[in-house]
N, C-alpha and C. Protein backbone atom coordinates (compact mmCIF):
# COMPACT_ATOMS: atom_id res chain seq x y z
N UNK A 1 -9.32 18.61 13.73
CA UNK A 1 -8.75 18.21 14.98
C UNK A 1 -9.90 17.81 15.90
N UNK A 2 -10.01 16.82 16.25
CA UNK A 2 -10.83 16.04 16.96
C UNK A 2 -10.64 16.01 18.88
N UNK A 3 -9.55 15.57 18.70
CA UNK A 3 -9.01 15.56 20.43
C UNK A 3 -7.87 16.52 20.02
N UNK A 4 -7.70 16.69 21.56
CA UNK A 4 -6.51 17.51 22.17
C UNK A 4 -6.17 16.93 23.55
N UNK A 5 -4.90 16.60 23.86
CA UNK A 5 -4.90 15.40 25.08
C UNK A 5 -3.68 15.42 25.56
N UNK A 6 -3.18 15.14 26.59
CA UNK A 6 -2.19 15.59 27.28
C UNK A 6 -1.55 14.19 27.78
N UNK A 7 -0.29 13.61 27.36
CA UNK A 7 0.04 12.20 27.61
C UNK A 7 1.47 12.80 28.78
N UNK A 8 1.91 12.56 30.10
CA UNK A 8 3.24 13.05 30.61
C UNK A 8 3.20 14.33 29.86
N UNK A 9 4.44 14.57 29.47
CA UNK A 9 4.73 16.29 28.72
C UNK A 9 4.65 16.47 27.52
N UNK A 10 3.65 15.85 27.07
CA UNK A 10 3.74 15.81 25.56
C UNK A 10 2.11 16.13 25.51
N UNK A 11 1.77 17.12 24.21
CA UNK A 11 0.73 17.54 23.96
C UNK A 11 0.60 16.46 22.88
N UNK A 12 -0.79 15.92 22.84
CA UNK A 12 -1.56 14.92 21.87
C UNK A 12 -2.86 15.56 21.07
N UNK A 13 -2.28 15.54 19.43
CA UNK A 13 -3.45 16.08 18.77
C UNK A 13 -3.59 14.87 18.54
N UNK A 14 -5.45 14.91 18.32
CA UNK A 14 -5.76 13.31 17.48
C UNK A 14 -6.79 13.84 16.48
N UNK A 15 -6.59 13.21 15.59
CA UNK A 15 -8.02 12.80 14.60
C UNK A 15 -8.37 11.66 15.00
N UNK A 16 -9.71 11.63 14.33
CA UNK A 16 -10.33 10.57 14.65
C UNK A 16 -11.07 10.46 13.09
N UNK A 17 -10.90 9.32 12.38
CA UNK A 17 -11.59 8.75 11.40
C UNK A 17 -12.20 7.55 11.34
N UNK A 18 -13.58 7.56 10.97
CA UNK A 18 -14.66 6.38 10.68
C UNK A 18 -14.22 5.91 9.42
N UNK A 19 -15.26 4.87 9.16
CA UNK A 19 -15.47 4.52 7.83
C UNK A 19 -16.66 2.97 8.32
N UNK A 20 -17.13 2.77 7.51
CA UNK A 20 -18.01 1.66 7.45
C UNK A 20 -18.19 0.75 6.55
N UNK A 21 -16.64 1.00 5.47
CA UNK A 21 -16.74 -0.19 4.93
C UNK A 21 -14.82 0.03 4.41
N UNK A 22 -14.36 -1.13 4.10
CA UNK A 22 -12.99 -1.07 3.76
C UNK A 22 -13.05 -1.00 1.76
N UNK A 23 -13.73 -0.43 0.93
CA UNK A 23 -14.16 -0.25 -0.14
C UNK A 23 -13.47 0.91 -0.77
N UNK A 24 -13.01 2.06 0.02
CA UNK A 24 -11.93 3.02 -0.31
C UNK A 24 -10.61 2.84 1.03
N UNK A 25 -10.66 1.62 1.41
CA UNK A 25 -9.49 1.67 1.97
C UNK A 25 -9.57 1.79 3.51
N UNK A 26 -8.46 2.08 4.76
CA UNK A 26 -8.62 1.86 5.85
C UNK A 26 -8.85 3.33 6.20
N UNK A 27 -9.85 3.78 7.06
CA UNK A 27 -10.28 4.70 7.80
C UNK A 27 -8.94 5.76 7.96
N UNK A 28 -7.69 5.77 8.49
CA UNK A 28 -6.41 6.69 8.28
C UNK A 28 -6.15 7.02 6.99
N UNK A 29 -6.70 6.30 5.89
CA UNK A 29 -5.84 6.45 4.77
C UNK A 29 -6.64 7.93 4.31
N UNK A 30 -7.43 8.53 5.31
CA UNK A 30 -8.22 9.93 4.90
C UNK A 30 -7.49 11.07 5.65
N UNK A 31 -6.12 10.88 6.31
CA UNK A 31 -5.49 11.42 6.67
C UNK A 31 -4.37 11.81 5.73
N UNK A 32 -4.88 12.39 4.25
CA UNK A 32 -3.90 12.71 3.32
C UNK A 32 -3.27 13.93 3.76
N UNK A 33 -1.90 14.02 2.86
CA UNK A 33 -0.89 15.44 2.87
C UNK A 33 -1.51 16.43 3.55
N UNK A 34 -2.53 16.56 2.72
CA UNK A 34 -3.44 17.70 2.86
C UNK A 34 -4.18 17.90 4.12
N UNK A 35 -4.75 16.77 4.54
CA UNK A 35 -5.20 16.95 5.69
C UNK A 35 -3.99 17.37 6.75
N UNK A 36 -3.13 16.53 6.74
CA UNK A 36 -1.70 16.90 7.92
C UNK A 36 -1.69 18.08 7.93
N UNK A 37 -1.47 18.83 6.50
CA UNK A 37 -1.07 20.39 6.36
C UNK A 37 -2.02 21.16 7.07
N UNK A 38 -3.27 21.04 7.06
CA UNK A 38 -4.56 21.90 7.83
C UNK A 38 -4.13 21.45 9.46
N UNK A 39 -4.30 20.27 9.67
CA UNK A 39 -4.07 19.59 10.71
C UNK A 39 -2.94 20.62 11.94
N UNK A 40 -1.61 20.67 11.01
CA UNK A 40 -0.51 21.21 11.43
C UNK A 40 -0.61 22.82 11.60
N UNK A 41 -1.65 23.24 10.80
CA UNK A 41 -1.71 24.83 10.87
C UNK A 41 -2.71 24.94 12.32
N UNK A 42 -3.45 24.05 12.24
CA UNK A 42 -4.49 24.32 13.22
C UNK A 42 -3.71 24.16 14.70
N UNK A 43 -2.58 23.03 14.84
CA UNK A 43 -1.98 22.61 16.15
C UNK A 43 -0.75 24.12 16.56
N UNK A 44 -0.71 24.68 14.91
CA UNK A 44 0.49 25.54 15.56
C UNK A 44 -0.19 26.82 15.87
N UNK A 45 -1.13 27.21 15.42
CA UNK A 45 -2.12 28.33 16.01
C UNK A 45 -2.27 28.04 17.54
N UNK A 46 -2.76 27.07 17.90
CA UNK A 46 -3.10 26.71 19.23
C UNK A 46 -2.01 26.84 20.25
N UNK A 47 -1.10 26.31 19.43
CA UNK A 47 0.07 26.31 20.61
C UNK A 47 0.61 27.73 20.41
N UNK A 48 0.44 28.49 19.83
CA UNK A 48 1.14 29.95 19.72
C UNK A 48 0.21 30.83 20.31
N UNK A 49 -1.31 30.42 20.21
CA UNK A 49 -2.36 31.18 21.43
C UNK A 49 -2.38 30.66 22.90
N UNK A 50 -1.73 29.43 23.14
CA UNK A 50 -1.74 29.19 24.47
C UNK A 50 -0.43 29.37 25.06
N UNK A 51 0.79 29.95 24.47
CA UNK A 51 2.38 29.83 24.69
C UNK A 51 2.83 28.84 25.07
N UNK A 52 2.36 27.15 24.14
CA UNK A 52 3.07 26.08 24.75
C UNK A 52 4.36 25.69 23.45
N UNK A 53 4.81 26.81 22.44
CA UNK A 53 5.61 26.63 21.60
C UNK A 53 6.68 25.66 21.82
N UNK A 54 6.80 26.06 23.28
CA UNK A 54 8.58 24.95 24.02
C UNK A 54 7.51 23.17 23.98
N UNK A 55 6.47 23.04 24.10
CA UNK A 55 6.16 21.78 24.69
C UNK A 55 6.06 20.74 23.44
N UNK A 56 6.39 19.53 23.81
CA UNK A 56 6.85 18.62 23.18
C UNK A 56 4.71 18.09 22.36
N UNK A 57 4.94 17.83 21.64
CA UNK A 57 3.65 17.15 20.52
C UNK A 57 4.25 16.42 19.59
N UNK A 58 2.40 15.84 19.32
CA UNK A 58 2.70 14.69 18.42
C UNK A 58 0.91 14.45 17.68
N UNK A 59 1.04 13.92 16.47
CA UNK A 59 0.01 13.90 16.26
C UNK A 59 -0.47 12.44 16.29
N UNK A 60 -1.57 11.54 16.55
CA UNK A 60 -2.12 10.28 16.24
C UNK A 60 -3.47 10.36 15.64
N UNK A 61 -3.45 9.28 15.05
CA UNK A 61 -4.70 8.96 14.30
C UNK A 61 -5.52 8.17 15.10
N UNK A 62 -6.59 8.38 15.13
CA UNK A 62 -7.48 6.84 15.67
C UNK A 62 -8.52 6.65 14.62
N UNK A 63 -7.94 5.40 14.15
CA UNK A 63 -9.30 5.13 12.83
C UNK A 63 -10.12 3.74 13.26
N UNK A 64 -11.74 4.20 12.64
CA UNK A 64 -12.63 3.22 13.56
C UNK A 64 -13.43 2.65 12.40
N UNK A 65 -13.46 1.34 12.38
CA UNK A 65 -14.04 0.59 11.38
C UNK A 65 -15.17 0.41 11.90
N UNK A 66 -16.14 0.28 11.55
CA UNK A 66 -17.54 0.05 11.88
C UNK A 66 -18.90 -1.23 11.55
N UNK A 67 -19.10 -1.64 11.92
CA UNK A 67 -20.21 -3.32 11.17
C UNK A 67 -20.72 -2.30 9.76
N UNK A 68 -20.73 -3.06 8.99
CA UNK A 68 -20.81 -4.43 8.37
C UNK A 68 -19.51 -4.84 8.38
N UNK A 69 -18.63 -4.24 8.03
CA UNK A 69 -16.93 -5.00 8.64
C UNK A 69 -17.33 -4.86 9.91
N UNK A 70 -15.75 -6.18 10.21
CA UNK A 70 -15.51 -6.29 11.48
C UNK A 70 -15.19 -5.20 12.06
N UNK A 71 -16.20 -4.75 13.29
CA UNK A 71 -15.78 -3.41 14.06
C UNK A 71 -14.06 -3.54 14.52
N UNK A 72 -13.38 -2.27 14.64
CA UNK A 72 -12.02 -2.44 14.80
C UNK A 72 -11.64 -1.21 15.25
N UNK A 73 -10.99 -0.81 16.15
CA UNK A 73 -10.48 0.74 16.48
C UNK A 73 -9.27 0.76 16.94
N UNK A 74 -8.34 1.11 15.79
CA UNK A 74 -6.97 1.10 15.79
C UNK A 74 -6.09 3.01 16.55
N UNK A 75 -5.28 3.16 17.60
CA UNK A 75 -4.81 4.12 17.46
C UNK A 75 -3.17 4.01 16.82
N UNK A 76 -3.34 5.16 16.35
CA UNK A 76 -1.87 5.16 15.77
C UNK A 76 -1.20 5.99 15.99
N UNK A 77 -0.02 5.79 16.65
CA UNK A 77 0.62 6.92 17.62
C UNK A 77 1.50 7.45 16.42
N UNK A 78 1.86 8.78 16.69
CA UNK A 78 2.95 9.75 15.96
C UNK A 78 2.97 9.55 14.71
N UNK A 79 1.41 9.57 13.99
CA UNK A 79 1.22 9.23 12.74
C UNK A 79 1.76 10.15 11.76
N UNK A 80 2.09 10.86 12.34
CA UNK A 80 2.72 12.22 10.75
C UNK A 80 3.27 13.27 11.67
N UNK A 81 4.18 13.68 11.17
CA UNK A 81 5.01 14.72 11.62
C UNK A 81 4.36 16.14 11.17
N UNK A 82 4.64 17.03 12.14
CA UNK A 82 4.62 18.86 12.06
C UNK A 82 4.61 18.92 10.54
N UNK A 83 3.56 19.26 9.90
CA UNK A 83 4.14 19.54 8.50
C UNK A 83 3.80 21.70 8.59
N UNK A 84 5.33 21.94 8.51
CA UNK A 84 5.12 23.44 8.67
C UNK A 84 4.48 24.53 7.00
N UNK A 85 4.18 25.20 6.90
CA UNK A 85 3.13 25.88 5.94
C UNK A 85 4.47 26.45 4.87
């Protein structure tokens, strides 16, 4: 978990993924199952140590391409849902 960010009433987790070349693919595509699942354990700890259980979240990606490709920094809103344990 990279950011933590507050949009109106909605809590914003973000990752954030690089990459510097499109050779395994686009920078999100490192946002596997697996990652969500850690991802999701880590957002529901937080919100159960801060008592924001009632408040509305969402997770986004921001993936950042870097030169020698064309630099590019895409966000991607509500990229994956709560995946619960």
């Amino acid at each position: 978990m990279d950011i933590i960010a507050k949009e109106k009433d909605t809590l914003v987790f973000v990752e954030v993924k690089t990459r510097t070349s499109m050779a395994f693919g686009p920078p999100q595509l490192a946002v596997t199952p697996f990652k969500q699942r850690q991802l999701s354990k880590v957002a529901l700890h937080f919100l159960k140590e801060k008592k924001l259980e009632d408040i509305k979240a969402r997770f986004d990606v921001v993936a950042i391409l870097l030169p020698p490709e064309k630099e590019k920094i895409e966000l991607i809103r509500n990229a994956f849902d709560l995946q619960y344990p």
